[in-house]
Protein backbone atom coordinates (compact mmCIF):
# COMPACT_ATOMS: atom_id res chain seq x y z
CA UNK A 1 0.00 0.00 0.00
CA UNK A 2 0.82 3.74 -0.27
CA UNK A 3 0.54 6.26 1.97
CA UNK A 4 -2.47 7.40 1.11
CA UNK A 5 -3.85 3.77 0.45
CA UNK A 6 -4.72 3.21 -2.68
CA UNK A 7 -4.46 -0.30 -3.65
CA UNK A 8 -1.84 -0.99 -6.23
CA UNK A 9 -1.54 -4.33 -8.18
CA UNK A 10 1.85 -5.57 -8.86
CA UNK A 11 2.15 -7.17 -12.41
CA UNK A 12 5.26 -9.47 -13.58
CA UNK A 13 6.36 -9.67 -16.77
CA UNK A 14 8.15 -6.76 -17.77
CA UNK A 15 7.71 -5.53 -21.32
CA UNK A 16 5.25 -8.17 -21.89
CA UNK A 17 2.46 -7.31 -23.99
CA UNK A 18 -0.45 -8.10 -20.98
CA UNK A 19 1.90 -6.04 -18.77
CA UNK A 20 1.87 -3.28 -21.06
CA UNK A 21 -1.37 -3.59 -21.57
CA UNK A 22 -1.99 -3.48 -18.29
CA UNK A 23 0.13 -0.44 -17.25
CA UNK A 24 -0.89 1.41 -20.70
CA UNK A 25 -4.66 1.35 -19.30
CA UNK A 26 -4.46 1.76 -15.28
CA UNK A 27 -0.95 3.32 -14.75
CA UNK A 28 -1.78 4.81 -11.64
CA UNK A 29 -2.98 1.47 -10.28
CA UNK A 30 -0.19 -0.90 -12.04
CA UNK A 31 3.61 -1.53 -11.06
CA UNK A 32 5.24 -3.55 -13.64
CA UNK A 33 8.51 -5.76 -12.54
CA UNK A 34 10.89 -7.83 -14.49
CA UNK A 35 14.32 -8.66 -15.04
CA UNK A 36 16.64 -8.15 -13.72
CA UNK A 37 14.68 -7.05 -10.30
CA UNK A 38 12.41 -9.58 -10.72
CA UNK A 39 13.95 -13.46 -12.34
CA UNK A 40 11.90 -16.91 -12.21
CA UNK A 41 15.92 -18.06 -12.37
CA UNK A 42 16.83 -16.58 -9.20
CA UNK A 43 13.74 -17.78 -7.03
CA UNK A 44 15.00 -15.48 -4.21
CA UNK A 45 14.88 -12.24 -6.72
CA UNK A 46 10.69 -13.24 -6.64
CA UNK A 47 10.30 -13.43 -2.43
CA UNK A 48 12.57 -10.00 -2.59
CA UNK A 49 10.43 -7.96 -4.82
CA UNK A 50 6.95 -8.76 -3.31
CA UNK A 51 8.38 -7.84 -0.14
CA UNK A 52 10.07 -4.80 -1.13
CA UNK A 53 6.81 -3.62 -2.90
CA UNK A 54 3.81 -5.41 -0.29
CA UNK A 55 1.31 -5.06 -3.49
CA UNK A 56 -2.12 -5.17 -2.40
CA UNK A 57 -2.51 -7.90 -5.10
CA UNK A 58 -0.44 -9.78 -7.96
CA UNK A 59 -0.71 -10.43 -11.42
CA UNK A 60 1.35 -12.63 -12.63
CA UNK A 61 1.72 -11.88 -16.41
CA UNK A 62 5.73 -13.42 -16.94
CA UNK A 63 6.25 -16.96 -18.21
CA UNK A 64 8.48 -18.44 -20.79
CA UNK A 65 6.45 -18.11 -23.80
CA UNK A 66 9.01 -19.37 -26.13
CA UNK A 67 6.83 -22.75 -27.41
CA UNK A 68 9.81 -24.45 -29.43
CA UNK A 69 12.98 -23.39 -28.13
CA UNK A 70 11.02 -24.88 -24.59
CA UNK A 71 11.23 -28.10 -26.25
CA UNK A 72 15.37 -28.67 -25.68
CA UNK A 73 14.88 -26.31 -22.23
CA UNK A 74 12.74 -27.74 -20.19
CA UNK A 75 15.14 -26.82 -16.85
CA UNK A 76 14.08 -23.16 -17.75
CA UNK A 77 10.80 -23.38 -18.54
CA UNK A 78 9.76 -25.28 -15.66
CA UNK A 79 11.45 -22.37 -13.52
CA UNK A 80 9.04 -19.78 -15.18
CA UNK A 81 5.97 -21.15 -15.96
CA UNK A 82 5.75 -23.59 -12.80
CA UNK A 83 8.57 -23.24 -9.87
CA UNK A 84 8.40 -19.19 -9.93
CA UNK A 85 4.08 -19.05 -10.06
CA UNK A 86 4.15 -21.46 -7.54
CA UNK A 87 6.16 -19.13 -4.76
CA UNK A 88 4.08 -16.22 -6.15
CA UNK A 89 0.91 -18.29 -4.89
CA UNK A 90 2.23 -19.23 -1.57
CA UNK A 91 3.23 -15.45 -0.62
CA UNK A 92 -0.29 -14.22 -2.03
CA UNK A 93 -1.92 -17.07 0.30
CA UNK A 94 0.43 -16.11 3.82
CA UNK A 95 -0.26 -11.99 2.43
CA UNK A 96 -3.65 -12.85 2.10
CA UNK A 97 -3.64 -10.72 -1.38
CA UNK A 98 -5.50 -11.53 -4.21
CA UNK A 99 -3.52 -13.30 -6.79
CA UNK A 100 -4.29 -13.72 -10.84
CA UNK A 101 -1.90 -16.27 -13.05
CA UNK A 102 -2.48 -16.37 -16.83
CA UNK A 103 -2.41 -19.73 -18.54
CA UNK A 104 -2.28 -21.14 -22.16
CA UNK A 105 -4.45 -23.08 -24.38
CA UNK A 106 -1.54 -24.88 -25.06
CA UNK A 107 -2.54 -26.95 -21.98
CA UNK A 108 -5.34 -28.69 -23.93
CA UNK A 109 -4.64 -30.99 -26.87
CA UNK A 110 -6.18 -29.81 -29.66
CA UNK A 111 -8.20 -32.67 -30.53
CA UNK A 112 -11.68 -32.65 -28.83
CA UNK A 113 -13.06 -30.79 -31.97
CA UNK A 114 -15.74 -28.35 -29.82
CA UNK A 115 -14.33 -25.53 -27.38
CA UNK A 116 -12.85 -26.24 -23.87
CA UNK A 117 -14.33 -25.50 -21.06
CA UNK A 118 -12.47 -25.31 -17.65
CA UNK A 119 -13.56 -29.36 -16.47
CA UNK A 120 -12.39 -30.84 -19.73
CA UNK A 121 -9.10 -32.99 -19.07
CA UNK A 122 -5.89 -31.69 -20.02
CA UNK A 123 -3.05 -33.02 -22.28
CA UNK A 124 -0.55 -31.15 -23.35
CA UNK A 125 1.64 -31.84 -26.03
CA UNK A 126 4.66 -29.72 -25.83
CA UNK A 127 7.19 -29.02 -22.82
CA UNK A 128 5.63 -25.32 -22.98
CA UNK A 129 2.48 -26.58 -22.43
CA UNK A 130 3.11 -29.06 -19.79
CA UNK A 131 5.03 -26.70 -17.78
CA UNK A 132 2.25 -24.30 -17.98
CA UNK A 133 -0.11 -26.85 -16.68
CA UNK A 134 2.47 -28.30 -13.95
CA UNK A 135 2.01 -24.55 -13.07
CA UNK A 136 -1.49 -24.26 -12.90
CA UNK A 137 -1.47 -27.27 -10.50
CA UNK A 138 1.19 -26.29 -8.61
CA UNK A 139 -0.57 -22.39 -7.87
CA UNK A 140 -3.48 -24.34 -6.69
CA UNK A 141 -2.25 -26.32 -4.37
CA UNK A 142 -0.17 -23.78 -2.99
CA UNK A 143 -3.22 -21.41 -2.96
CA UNK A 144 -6.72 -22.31 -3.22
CA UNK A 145 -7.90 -18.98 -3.96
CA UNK A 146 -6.18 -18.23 -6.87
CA UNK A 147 -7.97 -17.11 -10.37
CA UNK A 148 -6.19 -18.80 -13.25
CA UNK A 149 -6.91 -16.95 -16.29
CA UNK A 150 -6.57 -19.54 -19.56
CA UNK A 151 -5.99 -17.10 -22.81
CA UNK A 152 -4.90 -17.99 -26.92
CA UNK A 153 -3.90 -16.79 -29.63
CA UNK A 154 -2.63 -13.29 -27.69
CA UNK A 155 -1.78 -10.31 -29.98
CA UNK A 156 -1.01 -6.31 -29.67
CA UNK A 157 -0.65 -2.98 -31.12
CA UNK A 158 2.89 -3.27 -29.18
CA UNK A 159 5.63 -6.34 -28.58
CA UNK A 160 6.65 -9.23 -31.08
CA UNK A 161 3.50 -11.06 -31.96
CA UNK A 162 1.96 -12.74 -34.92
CA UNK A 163 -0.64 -9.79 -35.99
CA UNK A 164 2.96 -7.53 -35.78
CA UNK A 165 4.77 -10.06 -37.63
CA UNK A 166 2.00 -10.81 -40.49
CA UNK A 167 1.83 -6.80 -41.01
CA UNK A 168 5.27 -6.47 -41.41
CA UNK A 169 5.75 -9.37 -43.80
CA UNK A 170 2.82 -8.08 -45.98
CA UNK A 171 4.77 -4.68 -46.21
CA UNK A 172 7.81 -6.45 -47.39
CA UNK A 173 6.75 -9.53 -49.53
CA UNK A 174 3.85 -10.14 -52.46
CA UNK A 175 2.81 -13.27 -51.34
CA UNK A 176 2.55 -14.92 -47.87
CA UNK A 177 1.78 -18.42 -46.79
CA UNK A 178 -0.20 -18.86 -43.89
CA UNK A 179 -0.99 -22.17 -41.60
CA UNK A 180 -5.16 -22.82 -42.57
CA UNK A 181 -5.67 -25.95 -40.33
CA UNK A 182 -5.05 -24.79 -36.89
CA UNK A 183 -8.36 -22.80 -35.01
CA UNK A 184 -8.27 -20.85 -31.85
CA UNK A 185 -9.56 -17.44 -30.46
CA UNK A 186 -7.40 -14.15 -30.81
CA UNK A 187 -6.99 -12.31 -27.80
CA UNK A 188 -6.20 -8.36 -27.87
CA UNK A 189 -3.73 -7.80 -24.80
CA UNK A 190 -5.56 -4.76 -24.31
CA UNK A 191 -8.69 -6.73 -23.73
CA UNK A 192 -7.51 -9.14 -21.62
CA UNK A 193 -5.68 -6.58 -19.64
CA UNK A 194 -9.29 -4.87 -18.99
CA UNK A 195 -10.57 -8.36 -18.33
CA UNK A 196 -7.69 -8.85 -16.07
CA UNK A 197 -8.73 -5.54 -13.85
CA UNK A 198 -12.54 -6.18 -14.01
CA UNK A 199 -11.49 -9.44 -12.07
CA UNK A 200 -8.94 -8.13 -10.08
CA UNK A 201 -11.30 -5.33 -8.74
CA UNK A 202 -13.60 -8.01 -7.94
CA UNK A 203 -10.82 -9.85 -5.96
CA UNK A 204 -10.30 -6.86 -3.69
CA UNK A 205 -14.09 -6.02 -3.22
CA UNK A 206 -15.20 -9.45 -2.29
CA UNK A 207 -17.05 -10.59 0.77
CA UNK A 208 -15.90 -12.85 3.00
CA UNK A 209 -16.99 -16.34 1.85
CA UNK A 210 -17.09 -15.78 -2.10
CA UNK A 211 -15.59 -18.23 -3.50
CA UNK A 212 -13.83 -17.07 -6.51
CA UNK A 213 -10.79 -18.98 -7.01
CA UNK A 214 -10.01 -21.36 -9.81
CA UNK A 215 -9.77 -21.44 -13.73
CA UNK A 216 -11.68 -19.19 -15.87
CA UNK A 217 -11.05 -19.15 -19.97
CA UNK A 218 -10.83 -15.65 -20.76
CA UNK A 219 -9.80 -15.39 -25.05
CA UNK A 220 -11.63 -13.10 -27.47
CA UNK A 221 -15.07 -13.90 -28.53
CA UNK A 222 -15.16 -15.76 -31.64
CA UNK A 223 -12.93 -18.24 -33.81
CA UNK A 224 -10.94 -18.26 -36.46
CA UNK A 225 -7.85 -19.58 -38.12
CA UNK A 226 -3.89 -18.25 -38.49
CA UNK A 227 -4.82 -17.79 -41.99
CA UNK A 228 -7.94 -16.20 -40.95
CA UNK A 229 -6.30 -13.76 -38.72
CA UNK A 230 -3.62 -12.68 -40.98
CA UNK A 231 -6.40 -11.95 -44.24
CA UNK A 232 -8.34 -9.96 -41.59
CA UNK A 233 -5.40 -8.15 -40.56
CA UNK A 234 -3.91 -7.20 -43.58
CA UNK A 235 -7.37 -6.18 -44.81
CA UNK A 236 -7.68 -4.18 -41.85
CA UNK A 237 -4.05 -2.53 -42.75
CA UNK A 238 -5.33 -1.24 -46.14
CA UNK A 239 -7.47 1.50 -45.02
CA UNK A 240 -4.09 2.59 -43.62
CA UNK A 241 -2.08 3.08 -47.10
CA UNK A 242 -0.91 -0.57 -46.82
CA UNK A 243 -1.50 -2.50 -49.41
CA UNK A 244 -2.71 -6.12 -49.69
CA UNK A 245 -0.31 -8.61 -50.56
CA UNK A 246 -0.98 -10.12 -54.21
CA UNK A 247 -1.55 -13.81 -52.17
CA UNK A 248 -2.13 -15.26 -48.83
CA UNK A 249 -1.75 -18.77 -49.48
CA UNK A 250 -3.43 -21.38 -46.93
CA UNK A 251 -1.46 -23.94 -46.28
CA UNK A 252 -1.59 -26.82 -44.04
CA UNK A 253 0.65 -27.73 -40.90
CA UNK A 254 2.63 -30.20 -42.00
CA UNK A 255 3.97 -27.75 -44.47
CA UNK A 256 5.09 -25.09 -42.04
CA UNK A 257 7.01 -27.90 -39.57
CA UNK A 258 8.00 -26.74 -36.10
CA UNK A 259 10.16 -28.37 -33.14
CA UNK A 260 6.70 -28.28 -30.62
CA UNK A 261 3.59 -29.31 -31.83
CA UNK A 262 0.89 -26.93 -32.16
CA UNK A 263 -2.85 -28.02 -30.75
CA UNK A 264 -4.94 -27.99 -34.07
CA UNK A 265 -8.33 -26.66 -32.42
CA UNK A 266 -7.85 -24.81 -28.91
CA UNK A 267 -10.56 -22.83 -29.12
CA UNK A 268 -11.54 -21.77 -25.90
CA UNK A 269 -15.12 -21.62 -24.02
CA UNK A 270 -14.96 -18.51 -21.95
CA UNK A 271 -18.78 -18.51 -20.30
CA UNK A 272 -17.77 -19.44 -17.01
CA UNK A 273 -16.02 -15.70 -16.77
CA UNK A 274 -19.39 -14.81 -18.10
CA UNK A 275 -21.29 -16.73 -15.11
CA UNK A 276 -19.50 -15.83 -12.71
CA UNK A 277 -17.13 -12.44 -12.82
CA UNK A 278 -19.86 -10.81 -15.79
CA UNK A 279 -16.74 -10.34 -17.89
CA UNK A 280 -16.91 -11.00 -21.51
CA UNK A 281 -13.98 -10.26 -24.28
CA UNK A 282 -15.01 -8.18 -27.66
CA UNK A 283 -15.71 -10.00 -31.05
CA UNK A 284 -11.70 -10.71 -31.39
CA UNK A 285 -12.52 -8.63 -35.15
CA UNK A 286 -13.41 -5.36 -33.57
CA UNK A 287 -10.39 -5.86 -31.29
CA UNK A 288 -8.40 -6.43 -34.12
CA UNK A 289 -9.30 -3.69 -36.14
CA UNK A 290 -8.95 -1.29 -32.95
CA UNK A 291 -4.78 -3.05 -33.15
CA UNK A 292 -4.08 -2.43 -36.30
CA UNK A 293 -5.31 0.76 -36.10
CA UNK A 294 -3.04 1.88 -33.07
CA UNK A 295 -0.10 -0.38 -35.35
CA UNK A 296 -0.18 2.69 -38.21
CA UNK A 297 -0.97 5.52 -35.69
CA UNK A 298 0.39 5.20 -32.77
CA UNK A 299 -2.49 6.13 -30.82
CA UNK A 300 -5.98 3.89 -29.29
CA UNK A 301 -8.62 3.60 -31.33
């Protein structure tokens, strides 16, 4: 707390896009920490900070996000996305602070052919994603009344993302290829981020008794495909002076090989957030549109 008490969340992750989300739309409210004040590899760097800083909650918004290069270190990404979440539980529970985690789709296989919702069983298929769900097990256990937030597919007007990358590519090159076979939802950071203090403000307001804790899906509303998302993108950058690309070929996975495999269908069912915090994320095209826009300009749209 401050001296004049307001509450102020503390929000891991550093330049991340949901942390600069986060501080780009409550940065009165937000303190963002990351390396090198703030390291999953030094485990004592985490009990440090949140003492240093006694947040009157904790978003924890850092992982190792790097899907393939997880795949040969596992001893890293087991620090990030399950060791390091785990401690930030356990202080939350003894602080008794509220305490938010974001998870992956990545968690789920890919294969059930209909949205997840939270009770569906998990299987991961990648070290990324079975460090992320060692993680969600592991903040759990260590405290009960944590909200795990499950996300995909997460994009921003800012940071190194896949809407960013598809942009730039259609700047630079006629034609584009484009995986066709994999669906999920797209997530603006700057949604989520809102979603993400909706909750949290929730979390600090609560009475007594309300039990809140546990995993919620919160990804934009409505599906679509990598292909999908880059077209809609692209078309999207036009009405800025960018031109579309003479193709965007679909293609299929197996031409477009990786080291971790990808879930082919994670969409995500999110109406539990609905039920139970009233928090729904925009039609992920509006969202998009609102990105791209803040790409060319600079500015929110």
């Amino acid at each position: 707390m401050t001296e004049n008490n307001q509450q102020k969340i503390l929000v891991t992750g550093g330049s991340g896009q949901l942390a600069t989300s986060l501080r780009k739309r409550a940065p009165g409210e937000v303190i963002i920490i990351g390396r090198p004040e703030f390291d999953f590899d030094r485990p004592k760097s985490i009990l440090e900070a949140l003492a240093r800083y006694r947040p009157s909650a904790v978003v924890n918004a850092a992982a190792w996000t790097a899907v393939d290069l997880a795949e040969s270190h596992e001893a890293e990404a087991k620090a990030a996305n399950q060791t390091g979440p785990e401690i930030i539980a356990r202080y939350c529970r003894e602080a008794r602070v509220p305490f938010i985690h974001v998870s992956t789709d990545y968690v789920f296989s890919g294969d059930k052919g209909a949205p997840y919702q939270e009770t569906d069983p998990i299987a991961p298929c990648t070290v990324y994603g079975r460090t992320k769900a060692d993680g969600e097990a592991a903040v759990m256990a260590a405290n009960p009344e944590s909200v795990i937030l499950r996300t995909s597919w997460v994009y921003a007007p800012h940071g190194k993302n896949f809407v960013r990358t598809m942009l730039n590519a259609g700047a630079k090159n006629p034609r584009l290829k484009v995986v066709a076979d994999q669906r999920g939802n797209p997530t603006n950071a700057d949604d989520l981020a809102e979603a993400v203090l909706e909750i949290m403000h929730r979390l600090l307001s609560k009475e007594q008794g309300d039990a809140l804790g546990g995993i919620y899906h919160a990804a934009g509303t409505g599906e679509t495909t990598w292909h999908g998302l880059a077209v809609a993108a692209l078309e999207d950058a036009v009405s800025h002076g960018q031109p579309f690309p003479e193709e965007v070929t679909p293609i299929a996975t197996e031409d477009w090989p990786t080291p971790a495999k990808r879930p082919m269908d994670s969409r995500l069912s999110c109406q539990k957030l609905k039920e139970v915090f009233g928090v729904e994320l925009p039609d992920w095209r509006v969202s998009l549109k609102r990105a791209v826009g803040e790409v060319f300009t600079g500015k929110s749209v």
